[in-house]
Protein backbone atom coordinates (compact mmCIF):
# COMPACT_ATOMS: atom_id res chain seq x y z
CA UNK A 1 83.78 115.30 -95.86
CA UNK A 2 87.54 114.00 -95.34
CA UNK A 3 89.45 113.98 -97.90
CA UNK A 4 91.60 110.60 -98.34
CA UNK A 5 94.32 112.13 -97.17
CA UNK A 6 92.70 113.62 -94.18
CA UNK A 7 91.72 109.85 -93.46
CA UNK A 8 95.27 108.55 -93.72
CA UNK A 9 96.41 111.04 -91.00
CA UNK A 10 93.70 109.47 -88.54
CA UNK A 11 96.31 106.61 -87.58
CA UNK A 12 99.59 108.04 -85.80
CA UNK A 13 103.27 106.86 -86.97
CA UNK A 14 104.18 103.59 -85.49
CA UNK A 15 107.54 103.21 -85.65
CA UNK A 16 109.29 99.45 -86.05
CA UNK A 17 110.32 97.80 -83.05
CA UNK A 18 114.46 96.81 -83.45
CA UNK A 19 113.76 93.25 -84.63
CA UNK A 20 110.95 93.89 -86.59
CA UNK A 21 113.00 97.66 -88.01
CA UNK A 22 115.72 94.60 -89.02
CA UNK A 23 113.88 92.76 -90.95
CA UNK A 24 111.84 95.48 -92.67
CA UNK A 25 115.49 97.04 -93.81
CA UNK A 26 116.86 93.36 -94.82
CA UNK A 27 113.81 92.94 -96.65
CA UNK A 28 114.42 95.43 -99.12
CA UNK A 29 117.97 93.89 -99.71
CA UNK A 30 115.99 90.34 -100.79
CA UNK A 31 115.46 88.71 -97.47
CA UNK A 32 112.71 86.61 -96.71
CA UNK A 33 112.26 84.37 -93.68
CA UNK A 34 114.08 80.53 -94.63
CA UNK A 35 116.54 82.25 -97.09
CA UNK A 36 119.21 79.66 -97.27
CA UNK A 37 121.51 82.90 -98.70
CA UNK A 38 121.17 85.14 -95.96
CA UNK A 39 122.42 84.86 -91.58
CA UNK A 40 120.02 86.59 -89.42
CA UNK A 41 121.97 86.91 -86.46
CA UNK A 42 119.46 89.53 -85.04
CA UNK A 43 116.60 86.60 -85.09
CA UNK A 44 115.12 86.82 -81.63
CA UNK A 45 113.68 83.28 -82.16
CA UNK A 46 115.14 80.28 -81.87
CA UNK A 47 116.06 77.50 -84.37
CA UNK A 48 112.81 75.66 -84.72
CA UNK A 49 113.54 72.50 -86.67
CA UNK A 50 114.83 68.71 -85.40
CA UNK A 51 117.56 69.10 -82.59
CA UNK A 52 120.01 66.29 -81.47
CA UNK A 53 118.70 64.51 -78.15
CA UNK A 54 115.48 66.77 -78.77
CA UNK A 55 112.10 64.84 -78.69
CA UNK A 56 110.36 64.96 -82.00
CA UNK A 57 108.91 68.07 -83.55
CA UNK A 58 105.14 68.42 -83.60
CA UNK A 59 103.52 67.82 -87.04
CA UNK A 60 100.00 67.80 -86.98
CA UNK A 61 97.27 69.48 -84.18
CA UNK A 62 93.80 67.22 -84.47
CA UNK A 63 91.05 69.27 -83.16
CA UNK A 64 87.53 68.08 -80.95
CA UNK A 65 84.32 69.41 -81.16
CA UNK A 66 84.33 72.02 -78.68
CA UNK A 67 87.24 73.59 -80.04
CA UNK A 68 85.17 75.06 -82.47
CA UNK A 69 83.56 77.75 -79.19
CA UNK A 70 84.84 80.20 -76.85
CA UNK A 71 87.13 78.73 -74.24
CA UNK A 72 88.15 80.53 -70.77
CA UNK A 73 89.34 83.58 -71.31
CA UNK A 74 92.47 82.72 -68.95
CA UNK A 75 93.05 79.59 -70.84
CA UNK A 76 91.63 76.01 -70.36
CA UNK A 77 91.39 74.36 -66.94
CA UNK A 78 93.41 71.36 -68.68
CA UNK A 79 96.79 74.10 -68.91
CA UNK A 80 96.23 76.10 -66.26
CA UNK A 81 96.80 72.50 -64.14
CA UNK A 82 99.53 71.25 -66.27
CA UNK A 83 101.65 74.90 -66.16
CA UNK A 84 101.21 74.90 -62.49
CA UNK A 85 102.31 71.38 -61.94
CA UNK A 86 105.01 72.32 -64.13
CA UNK A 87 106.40 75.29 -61.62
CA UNK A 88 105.80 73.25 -59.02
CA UNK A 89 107.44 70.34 -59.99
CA UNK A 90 110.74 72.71 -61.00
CA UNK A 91 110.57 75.20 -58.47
CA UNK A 92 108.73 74.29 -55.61
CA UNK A 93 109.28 70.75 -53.99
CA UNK A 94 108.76 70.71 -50.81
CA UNK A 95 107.22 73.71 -50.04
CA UNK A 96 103.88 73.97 -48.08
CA UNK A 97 102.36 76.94 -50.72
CA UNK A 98 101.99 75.39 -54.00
CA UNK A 99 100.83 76.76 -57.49
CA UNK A 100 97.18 75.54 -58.58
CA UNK A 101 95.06 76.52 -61.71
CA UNK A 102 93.58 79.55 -60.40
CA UNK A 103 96.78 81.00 -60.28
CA UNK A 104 97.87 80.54 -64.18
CA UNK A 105 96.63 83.00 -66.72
CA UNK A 106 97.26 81.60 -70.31
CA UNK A 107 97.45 84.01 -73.76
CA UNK A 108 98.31 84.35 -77.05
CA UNK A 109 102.08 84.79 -76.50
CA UNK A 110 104.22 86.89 -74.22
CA UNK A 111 102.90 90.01 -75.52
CA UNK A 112 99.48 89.86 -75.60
CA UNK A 113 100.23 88.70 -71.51
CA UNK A 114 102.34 91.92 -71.34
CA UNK A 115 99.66 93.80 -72.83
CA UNK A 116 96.96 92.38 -70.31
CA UNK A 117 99.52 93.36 -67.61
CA UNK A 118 100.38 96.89 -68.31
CA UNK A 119 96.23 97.52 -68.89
CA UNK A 120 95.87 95.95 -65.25
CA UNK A 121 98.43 97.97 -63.90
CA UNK A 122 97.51 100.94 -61.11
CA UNK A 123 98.44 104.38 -61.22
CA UNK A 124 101.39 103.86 -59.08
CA UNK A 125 105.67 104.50 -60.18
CA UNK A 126 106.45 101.15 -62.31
CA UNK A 127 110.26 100.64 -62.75
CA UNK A 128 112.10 99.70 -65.84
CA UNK A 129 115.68 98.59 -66.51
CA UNK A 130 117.85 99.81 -69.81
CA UNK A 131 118.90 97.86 -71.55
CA UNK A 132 115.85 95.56 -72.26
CA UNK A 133 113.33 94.16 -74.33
CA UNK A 134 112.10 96.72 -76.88
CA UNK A 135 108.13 95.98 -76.28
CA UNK A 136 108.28 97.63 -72.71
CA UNK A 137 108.33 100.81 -74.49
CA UNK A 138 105.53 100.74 -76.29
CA UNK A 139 103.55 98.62 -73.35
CA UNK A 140 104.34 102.13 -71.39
CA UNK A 141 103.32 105.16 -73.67
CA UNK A 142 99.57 103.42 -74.48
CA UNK A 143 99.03 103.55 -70.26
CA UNK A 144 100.90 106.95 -69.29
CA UNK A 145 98.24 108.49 -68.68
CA UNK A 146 98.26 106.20 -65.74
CA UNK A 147 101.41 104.67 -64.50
CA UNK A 148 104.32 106.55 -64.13
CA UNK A 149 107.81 105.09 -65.60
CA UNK A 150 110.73 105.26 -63.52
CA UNK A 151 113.74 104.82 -65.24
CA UNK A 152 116.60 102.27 -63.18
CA UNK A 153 120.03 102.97 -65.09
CA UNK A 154 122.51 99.37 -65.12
CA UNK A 155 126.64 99.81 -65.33
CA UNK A 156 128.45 98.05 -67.83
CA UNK A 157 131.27 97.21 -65.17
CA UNK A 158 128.42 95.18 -63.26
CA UNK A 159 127.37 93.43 -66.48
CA UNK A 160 124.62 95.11 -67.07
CA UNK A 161 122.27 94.29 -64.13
CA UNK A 162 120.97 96.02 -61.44
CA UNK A 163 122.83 94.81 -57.92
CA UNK A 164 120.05 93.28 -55.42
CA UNK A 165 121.14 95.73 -52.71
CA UNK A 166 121.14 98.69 -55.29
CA UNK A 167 117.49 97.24 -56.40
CA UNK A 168 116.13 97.90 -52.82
CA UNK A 169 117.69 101.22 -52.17
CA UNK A 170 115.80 102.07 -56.01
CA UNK A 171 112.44 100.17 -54.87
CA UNK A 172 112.30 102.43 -51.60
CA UNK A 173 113.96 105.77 -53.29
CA UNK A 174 111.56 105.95 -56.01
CA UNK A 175 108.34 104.25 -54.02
CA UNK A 176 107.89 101.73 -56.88
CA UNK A 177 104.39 100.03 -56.83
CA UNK A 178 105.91 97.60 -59.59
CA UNK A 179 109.02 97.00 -61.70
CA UNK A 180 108.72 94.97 -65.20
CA UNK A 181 112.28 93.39 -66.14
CA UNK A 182 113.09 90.53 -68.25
CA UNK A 183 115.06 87.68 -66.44
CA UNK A 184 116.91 86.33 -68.45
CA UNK A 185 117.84 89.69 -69.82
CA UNK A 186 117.01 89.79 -73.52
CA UNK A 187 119.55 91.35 -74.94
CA UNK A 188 122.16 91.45 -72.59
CA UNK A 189 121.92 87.55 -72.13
CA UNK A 190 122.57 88.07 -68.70
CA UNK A 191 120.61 86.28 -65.25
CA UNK A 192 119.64 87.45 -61.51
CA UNK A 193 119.29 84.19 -59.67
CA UNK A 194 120.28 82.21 -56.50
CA UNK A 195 120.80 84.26 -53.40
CA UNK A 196 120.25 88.03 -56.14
CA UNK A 197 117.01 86.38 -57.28
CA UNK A 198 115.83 85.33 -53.83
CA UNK A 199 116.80 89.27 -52.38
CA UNK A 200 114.61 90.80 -55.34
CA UNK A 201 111.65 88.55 -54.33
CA UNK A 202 112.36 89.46 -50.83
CA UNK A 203 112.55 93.49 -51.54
CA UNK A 204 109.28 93.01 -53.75
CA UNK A 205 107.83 91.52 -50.85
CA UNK A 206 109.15 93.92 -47.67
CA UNK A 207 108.04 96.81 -49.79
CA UNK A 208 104.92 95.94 -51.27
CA UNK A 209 106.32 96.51 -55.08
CA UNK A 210 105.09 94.35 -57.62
CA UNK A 211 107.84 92.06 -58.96
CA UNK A 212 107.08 91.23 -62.80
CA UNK A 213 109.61 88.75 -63.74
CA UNK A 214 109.36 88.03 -68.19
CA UNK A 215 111.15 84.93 -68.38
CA UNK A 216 110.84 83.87 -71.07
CA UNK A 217 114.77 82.35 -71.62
CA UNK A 218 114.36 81.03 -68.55
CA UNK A 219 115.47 77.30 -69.66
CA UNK A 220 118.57 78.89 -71.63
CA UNK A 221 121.10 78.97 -68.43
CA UNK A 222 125.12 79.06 -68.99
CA UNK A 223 128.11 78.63 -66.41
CA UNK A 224 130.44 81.03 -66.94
CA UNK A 225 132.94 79.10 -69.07
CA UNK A 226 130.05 78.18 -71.62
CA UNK A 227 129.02 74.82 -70.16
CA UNK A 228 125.31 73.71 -70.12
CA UNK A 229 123.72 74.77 -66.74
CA UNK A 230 121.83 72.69 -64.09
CA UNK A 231 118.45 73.38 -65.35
CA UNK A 232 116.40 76.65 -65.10
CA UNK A 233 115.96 80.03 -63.40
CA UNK A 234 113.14 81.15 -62.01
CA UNK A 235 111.66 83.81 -59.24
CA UNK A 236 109.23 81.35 -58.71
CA UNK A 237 112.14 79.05 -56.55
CA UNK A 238 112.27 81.90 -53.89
CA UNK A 239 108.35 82.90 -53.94
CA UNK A 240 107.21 82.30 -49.77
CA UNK A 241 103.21 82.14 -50.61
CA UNK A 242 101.85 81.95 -54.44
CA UNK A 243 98.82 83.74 -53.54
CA UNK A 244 100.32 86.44 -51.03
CA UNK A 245 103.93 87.58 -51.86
CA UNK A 246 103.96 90.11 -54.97
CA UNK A 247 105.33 88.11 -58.20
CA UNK A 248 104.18 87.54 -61.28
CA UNK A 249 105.82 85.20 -63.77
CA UNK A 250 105.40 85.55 -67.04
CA UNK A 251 106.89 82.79 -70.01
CA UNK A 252 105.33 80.20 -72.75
CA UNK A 253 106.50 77.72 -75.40
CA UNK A 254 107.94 80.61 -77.80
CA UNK A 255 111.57 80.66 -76.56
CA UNK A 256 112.61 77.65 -74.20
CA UNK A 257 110.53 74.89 -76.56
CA UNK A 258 111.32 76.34 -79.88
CA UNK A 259 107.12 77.14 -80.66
CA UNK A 260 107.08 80.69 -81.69
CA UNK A 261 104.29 80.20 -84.15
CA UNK A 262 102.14 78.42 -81.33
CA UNK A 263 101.73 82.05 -79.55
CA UNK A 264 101.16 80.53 -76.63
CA UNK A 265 102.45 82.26 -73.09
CA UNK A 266 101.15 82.04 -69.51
CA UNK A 267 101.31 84.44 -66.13
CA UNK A 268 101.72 82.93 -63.07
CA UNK A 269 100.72 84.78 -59.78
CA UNK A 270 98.21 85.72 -56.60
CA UNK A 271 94.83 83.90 -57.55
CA UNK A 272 93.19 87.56 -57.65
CA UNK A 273 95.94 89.23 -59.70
CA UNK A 274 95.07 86.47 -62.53
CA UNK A 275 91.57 86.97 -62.06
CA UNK A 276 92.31 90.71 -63.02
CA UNK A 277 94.57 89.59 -65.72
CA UNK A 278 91.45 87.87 -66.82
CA UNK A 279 89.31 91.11 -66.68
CA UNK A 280 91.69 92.71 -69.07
CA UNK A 281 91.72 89.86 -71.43
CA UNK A 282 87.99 90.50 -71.88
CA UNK A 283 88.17 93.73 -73.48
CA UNK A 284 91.56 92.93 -75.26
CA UNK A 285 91.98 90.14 -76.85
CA UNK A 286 88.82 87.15 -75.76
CA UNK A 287 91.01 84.33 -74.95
CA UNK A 288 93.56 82.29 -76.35
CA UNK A 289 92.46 78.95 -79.12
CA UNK A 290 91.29 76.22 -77.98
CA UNK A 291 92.99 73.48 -79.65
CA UNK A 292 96.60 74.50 -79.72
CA UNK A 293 96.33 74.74 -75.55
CA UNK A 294 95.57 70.72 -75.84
CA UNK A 295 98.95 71.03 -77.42
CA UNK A 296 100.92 72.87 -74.94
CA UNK A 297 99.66 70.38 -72.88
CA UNK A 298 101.71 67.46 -74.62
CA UNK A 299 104.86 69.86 -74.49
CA UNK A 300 104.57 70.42 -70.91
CA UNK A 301 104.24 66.38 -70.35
CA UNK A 302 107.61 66.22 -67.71
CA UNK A 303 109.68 63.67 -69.24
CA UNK A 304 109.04 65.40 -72.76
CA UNK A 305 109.62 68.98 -71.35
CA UNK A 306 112.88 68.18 -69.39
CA UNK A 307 114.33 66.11 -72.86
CA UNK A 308 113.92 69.33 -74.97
CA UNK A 309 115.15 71.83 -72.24
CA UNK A 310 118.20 69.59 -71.50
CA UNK A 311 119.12 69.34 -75.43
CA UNK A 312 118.14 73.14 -75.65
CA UNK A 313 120.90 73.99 -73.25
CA UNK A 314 123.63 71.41 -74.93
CA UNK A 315 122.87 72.88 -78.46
CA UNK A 316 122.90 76.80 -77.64
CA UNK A 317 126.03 76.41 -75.05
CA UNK A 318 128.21 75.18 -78.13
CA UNK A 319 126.47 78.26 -80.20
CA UNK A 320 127.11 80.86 -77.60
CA UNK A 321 130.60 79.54 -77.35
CA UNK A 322 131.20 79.72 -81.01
CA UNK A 323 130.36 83.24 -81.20
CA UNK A 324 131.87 84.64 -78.04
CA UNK A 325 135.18 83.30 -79.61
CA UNK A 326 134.51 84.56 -82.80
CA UNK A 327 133.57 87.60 -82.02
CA UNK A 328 136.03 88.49 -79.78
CA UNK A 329 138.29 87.11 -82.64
CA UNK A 330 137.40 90.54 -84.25
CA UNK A 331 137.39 92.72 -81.75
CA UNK A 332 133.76 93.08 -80.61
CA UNK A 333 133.44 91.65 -76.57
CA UNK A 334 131.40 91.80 -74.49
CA UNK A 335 130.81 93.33 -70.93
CA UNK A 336 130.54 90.06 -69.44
CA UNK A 337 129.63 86.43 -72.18
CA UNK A 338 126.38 85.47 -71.90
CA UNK A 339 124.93 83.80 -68.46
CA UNK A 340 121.37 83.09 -70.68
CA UNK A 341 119.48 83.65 -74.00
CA UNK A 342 120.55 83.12 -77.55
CA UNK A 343 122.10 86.58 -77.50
CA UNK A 344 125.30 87.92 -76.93
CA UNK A 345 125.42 92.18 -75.55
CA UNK A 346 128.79 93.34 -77.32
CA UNK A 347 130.63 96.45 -77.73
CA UNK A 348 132.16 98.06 -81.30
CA UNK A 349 134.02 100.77 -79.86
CA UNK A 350 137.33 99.11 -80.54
CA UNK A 351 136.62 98.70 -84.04
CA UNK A 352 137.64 100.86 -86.67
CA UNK A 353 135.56 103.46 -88.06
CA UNK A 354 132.73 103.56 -89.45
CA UNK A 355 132.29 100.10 -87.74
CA UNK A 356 132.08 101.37 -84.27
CA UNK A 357 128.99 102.89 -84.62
CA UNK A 358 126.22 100.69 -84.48
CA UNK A 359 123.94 102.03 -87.32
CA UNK A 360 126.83 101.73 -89.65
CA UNK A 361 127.77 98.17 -88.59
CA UNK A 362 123.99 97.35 -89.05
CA UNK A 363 123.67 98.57 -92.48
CA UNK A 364 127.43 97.57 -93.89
CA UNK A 365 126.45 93.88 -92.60
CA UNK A 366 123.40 93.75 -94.61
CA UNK A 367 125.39 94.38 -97.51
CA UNK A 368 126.95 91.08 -96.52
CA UNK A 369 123.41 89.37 -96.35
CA UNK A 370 123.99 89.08 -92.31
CA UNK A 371 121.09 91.10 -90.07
CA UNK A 372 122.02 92.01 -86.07
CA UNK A 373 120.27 94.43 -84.18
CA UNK A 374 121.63 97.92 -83.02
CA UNK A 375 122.13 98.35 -79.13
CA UNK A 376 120.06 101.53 -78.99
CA UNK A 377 116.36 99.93 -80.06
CA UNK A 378 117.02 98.62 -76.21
CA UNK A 379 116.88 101.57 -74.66
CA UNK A 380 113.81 101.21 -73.43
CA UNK A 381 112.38 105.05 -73.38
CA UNK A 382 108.79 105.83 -72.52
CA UNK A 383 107.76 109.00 -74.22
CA UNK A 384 111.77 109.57 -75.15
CA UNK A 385 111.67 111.78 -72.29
CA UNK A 386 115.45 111.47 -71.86
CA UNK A 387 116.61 113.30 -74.49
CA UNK A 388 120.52 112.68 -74.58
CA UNK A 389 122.21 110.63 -76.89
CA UNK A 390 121.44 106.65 -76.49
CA UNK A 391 124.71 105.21 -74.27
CA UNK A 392 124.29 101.88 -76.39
CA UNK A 393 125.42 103.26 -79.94
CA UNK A 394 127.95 101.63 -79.49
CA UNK A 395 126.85 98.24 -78.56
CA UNK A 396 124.76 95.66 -80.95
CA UNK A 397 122.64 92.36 -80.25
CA UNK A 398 124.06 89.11 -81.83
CA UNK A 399 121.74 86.24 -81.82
CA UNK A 400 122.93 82.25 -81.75
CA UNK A 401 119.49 81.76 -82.23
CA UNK A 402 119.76 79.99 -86.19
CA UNK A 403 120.81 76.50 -86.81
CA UNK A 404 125.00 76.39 -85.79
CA UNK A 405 126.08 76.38 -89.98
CA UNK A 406 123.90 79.74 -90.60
CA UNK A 407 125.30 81.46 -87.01
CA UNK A 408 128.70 80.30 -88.97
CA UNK A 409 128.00 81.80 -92.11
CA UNK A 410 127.20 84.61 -90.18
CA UNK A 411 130.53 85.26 -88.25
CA UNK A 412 132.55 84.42 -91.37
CA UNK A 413 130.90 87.26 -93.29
CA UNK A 414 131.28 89.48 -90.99
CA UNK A 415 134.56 88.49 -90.66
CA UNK A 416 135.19 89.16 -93.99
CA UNK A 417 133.77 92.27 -93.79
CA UNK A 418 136.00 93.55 -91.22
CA UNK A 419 139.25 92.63 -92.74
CA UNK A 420 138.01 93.91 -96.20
CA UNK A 421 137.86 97.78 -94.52
């Protein structure tokens, strides 16, 4: 008979992802989400409350009968329809191949789409980027038994992204059946698009690799000298035929309309890959809820959607500039200021020590009630089967994310902080 002990050891060690890792730590120092005491500028949400030129937050859900049953498992006709005339209506005027229903997948948040994607995925070479989003990690060791991970390096001297010319020589060098990058690039806040954006859909397409594009910033677009941009970025723009060339978009309300807790995100892609998507949903998760769908809906209505995106980019421009100034105030720049996101991608290794080592900068600033998020959690590792020492130890995460007096707070403590050593 096991003993309890035996029992315990049935689960494996899961370690924190870096957000979640930041949090836990904090945590023990007090923190709890809404603390009006403590600056979490390692949030990887947005600010979530009333926002000048916004459109009113949502207060109340009412739910219908039927919302009570199952629903589709790739999400309700009603959203598939409205998420497609959304792309369309951004992305794709005037262009003969057009986004319908059957080409929208819909799931409980980013994630759980991610999830549905890497269980869909062949055995075939599937390219990743470092830096990037911490999840891809995990998404890769529970399916390496079946895809392989091939690891695409970036330079710091070209901001951290992965040149369109240097993507195809990788795509045909390593025979990549897919590559999975966030664009925007959470955490380097930077963006491939225009003529970049149009060459990766074009290599994706001349060699048959699967382009999965997580864009989930997508609304959060910069000019270089911190001004709002035009609107959004999306692979979608630069997509020939939705139902032949190889793309896959993946976003939701979390990020770009400030509805984290609504967990809703959506694929976009080839009719059959989102009937596959589909397939996978069935055995992982059933299906996102019924009722909060009817409220994407409302978020999604055009003139409501383009109001919050355009006050979205006014507020978090002034942010972003705030702290690029700020931070380069003390010594901590970046590669190249944010294109995208609520994040800025900076470097330490001017500061002082212990400061310029990212683990130490972490834990002194928590001392100061402030939370970021050390550069290494993004280096994105399946299996940690490169063993040297992380190149981002150096480098940490700030987030704009939090209302403009808590992002503030933040750089003032930290501040502080600095000229106290």
């Amino acid at each position: 008979m096991q003993t309890q002990e035996s029992a315990r050891q049935s689960l494996r060690t899961i370690p924190y992802m870096g957000v979640i890792y930041v949090v836990a730590e904090a945590m023990k120092l007090g923190f709890h989400n809404g603390h009006p005491d403590w600056c979490n500028l390692g949030q990887g949400q947005p600010e979530i409350g009333e926002m000048e030129g916004a459109p009113p937050r949502y207060s109340r859900i009412d739910m219908e009968p039927g919302d009570h049953a199952y629903g589709h498992i790739n999400g309700t006709d009603a959203l598939r329809a409205r998420v497609a005339e959304h792309y369309n209506r951004l992305f794709r005027v005037g262009k003969a191949s057009q986004y319908g229903p059957e080409n929208v997948a819909v799931a409980a948040g980013g994630r759980l789409m991610l999830s549905r994607l890497f269980a869909a995925l062949g055995d075939v070479p599937v390219g990743y980027q470092t830096p990037d989003y911490t999840a891809y990690e995990d998404m890769f060791d529970y399916h390496r038994h079946r895809i392989t991970p091939v690891h695409l390096d970036t330079r710091e001297e070209d901001g951290f992204k992965i040149p369109a010319d240097v993507f195809r020589r990788r795509v045909q060098e390593h025979g990549l059946g897919a590559f999975v990058f966030s664009n925007p690039c959470n955490p380097t806040g930077q963006v491939i698009q225009g003529d970049e954006l149009a060459s990766y859909v074009q290599t994706a397409r001349d060699h048959g690799c699967a382009l999965v594009s997580d864009e989930f910033y997508s609304h959060f677009i910069y000019t270089p000298d911190g001004k709002p941009g035009a609107g959004p970025v999306s692979a979608a723009a630069h997509v020939d035929d939705v139902n032949e060339d190889p793309v896959l978009l993946i976003d939701g309300l979390t990020k770009s309309y400030r509805y984290p807790g609504w967990r809703v995100g959506w694929a976009l892609g080839p009719k059959d890959w989102v009937d596959t998507l589909g397939r996978a949903a069935s055995a992982i998760d059933g299906g996102p809820s019924q009722p909060i769908q009817r409220a994407a809906c409302d978020v999604l209505e055009p003139a409501r959607a383009d109001q919050e995106t355009t006050a979205l980019r006014e507020g978090f421009a002034a942010k972003r500039n705030l702290m690029v100034e700020r931070l380069a105030a003390m010594g901590i720049t970046c590669a190249k200021p944010s294109e995208s996101t609520f994040y800025l991608w900076a470097t330490l290794r001017d500061l002082p020590a212990p400061f310029h080592d990212a683990d130490a900068f972490f834990q002194a600033a928590l001392q100061h009630k402030v939370m970021t998020v050390p550069g290494h959690f993004f280096d994105v590792n399946p299996g940690k089967t490169r063993t040297a020492e992380s190149p981002y130890k150096q480098w940490m995460r700030f987030s704009f994310g939090p209302p403009i007096d808590n992002v503030r707070m933040g750089l003032d403590r930290l501040e502080a902080m600095l000229k106290g050593a």
